[in-house]
N, C-alpha and C. Protein backbone atom coordinates (compact mmCIF):
# COMPACT_ATOMS: atom_id res chain seq x y z
N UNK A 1 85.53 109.61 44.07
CA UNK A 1 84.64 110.75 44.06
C UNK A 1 84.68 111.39 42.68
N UNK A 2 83.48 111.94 42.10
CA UNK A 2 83.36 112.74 41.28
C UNK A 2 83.14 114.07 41.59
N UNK A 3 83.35 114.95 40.65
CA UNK A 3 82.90 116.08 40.36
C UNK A 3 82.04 116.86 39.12
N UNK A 4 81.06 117.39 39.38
CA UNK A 4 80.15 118.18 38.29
C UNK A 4 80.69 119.14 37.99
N UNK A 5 79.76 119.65 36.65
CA UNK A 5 80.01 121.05 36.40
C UNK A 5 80.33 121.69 37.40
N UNK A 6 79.58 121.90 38.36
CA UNK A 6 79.50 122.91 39.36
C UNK A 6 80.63 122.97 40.49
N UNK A 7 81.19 121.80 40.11
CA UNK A 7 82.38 121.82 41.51
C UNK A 7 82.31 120.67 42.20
N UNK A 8 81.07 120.53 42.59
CA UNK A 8 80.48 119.86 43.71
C UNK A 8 80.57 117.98 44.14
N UNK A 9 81.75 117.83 44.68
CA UNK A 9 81.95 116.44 44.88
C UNK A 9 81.48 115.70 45.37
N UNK A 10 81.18 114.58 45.04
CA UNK A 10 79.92 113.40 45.41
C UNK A 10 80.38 112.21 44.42
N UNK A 11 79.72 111.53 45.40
CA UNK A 11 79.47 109.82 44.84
C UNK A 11 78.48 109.35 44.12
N UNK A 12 78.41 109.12 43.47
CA UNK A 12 77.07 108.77 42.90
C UNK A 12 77.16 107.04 42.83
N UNK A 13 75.92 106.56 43.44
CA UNK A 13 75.55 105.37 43.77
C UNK A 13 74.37 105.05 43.30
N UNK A 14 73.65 103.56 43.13
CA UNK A 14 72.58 103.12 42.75
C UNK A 14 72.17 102.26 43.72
N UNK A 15 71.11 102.55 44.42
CA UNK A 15 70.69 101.68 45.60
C UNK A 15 69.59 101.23 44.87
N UNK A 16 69.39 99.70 45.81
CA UNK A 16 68.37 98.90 45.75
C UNK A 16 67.64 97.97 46.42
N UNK A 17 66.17 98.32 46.75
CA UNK A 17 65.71 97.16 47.69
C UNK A 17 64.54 95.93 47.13
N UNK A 18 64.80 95.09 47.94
CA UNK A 18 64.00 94.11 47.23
C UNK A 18 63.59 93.51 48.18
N UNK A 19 62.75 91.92 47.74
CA UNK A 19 62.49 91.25 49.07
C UNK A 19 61.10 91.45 50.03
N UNK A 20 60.81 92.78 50.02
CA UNK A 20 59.88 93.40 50.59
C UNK A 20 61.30 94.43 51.63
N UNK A 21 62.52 94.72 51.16
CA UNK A 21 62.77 96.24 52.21
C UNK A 21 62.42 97.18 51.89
N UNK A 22 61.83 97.07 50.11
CA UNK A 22 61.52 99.00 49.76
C UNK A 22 60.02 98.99 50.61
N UNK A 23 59.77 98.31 51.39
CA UNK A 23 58.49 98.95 51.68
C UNK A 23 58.68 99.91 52.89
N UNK A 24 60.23 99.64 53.28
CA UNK A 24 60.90 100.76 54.45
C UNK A 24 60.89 101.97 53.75
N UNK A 25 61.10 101.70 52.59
CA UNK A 25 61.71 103.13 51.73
C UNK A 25 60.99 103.81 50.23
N UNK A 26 59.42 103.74 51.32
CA UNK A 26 58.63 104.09 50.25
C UNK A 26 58.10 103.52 49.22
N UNK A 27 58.72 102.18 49.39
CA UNK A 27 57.85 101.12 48.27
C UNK A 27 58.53 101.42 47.13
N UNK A 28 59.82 102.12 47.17
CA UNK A 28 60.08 102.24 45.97
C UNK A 28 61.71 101.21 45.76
N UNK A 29 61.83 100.43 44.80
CA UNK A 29 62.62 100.01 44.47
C UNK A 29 64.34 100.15 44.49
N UNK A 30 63.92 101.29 43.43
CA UNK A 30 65.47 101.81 42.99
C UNK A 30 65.95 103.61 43.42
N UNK A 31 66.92 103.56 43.66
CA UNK A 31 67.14 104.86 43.76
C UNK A 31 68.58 105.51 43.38
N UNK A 32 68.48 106.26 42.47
CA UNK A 32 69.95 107.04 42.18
C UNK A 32 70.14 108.47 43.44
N UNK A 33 71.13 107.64 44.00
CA UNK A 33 71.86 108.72 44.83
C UNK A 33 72.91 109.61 44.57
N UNK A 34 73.51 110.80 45.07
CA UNK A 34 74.81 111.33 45.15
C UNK A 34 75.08 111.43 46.35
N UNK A 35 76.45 110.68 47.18
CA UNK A 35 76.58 111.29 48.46
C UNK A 35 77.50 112.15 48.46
N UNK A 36 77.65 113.38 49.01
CA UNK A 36 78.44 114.60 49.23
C UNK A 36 79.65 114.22 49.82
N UNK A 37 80.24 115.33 49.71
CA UNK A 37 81.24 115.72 50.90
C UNK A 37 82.97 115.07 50.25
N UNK A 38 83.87 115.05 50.96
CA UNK A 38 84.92 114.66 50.67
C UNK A 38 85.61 113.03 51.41
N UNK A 39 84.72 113.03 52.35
CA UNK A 39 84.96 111.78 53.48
C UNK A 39 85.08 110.68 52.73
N UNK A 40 85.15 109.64 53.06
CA UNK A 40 85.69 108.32 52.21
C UNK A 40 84.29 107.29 52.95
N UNK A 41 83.47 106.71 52.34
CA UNK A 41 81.92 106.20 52.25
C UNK A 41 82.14 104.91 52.02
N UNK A 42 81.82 104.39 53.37
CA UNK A 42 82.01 102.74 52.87
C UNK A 42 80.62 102.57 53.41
N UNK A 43 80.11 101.01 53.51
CA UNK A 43 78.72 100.30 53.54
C UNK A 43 78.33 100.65 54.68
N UNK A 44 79.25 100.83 55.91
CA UNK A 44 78.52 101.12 57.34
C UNK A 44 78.23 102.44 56.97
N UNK A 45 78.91 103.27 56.46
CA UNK A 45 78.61 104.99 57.09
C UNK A 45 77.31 105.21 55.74
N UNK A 46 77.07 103.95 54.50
CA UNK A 46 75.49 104.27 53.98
C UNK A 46 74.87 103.68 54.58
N UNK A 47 74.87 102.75 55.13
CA UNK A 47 73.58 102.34 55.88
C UNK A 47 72.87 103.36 56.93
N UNK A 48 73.83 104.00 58.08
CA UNK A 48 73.49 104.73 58.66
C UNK A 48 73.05 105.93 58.11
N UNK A 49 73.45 106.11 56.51
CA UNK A 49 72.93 107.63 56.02
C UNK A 49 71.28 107.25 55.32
N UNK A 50 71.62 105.93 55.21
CA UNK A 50 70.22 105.30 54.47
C UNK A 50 69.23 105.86 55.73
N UNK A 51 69.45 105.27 56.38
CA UNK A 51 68.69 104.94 57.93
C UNK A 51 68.33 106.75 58.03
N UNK A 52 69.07 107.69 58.13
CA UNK A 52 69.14 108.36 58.67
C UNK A 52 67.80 109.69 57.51
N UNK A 53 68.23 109.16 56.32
CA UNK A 53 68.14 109.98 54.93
C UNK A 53 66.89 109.55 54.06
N UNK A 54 66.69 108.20 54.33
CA UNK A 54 65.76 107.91 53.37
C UNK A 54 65.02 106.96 53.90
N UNK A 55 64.83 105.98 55.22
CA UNK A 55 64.09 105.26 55.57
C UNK A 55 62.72 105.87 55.90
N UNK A 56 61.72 105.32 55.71
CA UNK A 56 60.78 106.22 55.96
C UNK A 56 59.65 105.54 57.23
N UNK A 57 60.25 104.55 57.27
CA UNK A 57 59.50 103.88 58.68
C UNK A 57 60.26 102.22 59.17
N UNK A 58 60.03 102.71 60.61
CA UNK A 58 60.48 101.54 61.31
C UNK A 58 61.95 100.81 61.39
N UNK A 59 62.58 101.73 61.54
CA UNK A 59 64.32 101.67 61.70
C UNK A 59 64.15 100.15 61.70
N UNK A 60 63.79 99.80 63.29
CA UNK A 60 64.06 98.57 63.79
C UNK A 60 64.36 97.52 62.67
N UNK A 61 64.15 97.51 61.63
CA UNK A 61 63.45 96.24 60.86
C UNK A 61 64.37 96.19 59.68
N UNK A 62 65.28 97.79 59.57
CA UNK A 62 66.83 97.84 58.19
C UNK A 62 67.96 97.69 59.02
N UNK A 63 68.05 98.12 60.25
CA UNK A 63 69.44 98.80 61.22
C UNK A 63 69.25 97.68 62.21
N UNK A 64 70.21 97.15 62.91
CA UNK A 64 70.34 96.68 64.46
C UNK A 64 71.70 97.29 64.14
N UNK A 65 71.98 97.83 65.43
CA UNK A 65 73.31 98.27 66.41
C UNK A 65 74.64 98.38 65.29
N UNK A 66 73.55 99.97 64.61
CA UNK A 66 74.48 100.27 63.12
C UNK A 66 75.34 99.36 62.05
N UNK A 67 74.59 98.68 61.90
CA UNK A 67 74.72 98.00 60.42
C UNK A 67 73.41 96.86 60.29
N UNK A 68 72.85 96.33 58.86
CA UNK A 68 72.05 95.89 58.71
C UNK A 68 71.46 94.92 59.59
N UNK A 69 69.82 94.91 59.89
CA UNK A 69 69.91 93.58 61.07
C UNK A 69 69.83 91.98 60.43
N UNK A 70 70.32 91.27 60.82
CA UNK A 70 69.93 89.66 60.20
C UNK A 70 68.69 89.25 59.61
N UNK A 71 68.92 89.31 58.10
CA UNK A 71 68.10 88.61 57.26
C UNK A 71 68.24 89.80 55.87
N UNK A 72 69.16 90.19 56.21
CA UNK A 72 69.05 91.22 54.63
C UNK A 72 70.24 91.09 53.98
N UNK A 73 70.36 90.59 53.14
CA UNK A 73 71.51 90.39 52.41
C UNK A 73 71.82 91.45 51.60
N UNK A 74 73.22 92.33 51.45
CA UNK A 74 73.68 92.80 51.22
C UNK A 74 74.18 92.59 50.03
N UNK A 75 74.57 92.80 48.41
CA UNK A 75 74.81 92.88 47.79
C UNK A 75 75.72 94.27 46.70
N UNK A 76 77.20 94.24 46.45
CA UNK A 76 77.80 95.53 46.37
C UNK A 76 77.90 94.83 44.72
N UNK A 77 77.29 95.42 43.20
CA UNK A 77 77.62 95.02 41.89
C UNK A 77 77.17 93.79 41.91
N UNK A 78 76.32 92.83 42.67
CA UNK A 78 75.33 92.32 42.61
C UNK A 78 76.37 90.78 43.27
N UNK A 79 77.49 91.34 44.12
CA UNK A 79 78.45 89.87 44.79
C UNK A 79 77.75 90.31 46.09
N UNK A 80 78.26 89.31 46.80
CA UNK A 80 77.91 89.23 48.28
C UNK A 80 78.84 89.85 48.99
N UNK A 81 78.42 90.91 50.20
CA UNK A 81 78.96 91.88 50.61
C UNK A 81 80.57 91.36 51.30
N UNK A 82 80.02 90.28 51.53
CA UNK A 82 81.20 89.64 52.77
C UNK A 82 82.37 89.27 51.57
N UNK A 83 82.50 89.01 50.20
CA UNK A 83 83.52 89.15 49.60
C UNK A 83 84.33 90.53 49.59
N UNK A 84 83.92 91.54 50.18
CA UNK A 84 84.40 92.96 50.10
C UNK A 84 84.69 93.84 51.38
N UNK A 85 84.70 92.42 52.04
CA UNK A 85 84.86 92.55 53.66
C UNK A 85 83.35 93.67 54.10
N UNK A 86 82.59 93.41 54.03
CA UNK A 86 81.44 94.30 54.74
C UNK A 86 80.99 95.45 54.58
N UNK A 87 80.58 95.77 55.55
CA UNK A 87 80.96 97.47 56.30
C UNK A 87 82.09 97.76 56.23
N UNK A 88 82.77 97.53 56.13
CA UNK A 88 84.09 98.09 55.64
C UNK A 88 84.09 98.64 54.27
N UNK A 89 83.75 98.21 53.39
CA UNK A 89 84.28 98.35 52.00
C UNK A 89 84.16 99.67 51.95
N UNK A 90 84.98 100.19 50.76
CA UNK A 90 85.04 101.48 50.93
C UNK A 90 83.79 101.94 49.20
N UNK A 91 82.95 102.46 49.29
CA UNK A 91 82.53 102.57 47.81
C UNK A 91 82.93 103.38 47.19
N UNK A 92 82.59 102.74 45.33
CA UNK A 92 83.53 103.67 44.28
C UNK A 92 82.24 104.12 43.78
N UNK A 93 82.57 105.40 43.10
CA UNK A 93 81.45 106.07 42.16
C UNK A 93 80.84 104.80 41.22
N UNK A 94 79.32 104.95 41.20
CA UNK A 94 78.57 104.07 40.05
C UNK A 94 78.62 102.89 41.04
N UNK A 95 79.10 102.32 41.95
CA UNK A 95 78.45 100.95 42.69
C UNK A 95 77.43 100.83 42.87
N UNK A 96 76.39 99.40 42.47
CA UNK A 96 74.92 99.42 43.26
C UNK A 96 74.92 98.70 44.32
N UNK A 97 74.39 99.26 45.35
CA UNK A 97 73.98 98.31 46.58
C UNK A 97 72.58 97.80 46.49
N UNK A 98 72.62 96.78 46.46
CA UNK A 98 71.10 96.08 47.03
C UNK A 98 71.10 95.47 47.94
N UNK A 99 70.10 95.53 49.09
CA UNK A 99 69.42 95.32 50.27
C UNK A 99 68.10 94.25 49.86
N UNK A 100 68.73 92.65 50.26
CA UNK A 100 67.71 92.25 50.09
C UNK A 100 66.89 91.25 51.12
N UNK A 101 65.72 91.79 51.37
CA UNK A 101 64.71 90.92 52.68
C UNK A 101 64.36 89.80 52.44
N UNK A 102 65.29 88.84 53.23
CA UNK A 102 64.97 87.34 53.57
C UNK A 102 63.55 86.99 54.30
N UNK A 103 63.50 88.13 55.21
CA UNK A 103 62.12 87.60 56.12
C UNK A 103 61.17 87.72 55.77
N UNK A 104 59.91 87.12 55.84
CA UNK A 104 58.80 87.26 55.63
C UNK A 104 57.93 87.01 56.31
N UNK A 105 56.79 87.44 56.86
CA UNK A 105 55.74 86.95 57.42
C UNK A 105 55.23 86.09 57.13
N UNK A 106 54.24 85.71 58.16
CA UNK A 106 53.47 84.11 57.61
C UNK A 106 52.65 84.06 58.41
């Protein structure tokens, strides 16, 4: 965790979707986050804050049964999540996550 001028402790993270998931999240690509608080923030408890904070349509299609659903590959500093044991991992200030959509229509 960091802290600002102001006191105020947070994480600061770099999310990213690709694939076609930013079209969950506004079509927009990239996003610099800060997450608050003092709690300890690993990949499950952002996904659910993603889900919760910034998805902007159609849960169904980022989330199954709180954590990502099959076909989105996960990426923590651009390795594959499952080297960092998952949802589990715990994140450090400045990590990027990318979320990336395997599926596609046809």
């Amino acid at each position: 965790m960091t802290s600002n001028s102001a006191g105020i402790v947070g994480l600061p993270l770099t999310i990213e979707f690709r694939g076609g998931a930013e079209l969950l999240f506004e079509n927009k690509k990239k996003h610099s986050i800060t997450l608050s608080g003092d709690e300890e923030w690993t990949l499950n408890t952002l996904i659910l804050w993603l889900r919760d904070n910034m998805l902007s349509e159609r849960p169904e299609l980022f989330v199954s049964e709180d954590t990502v659903r099959p076909g989105i590959l996960v990426l923590v500093n651009d390795a594959d999540w499952e080297l960092y044991g998952q949802g589990e991992y715990v994140l450090k200030p400045n990590d990027t996550v990318t979320f990336i959509s395997t599926l596609h229509g046809g």
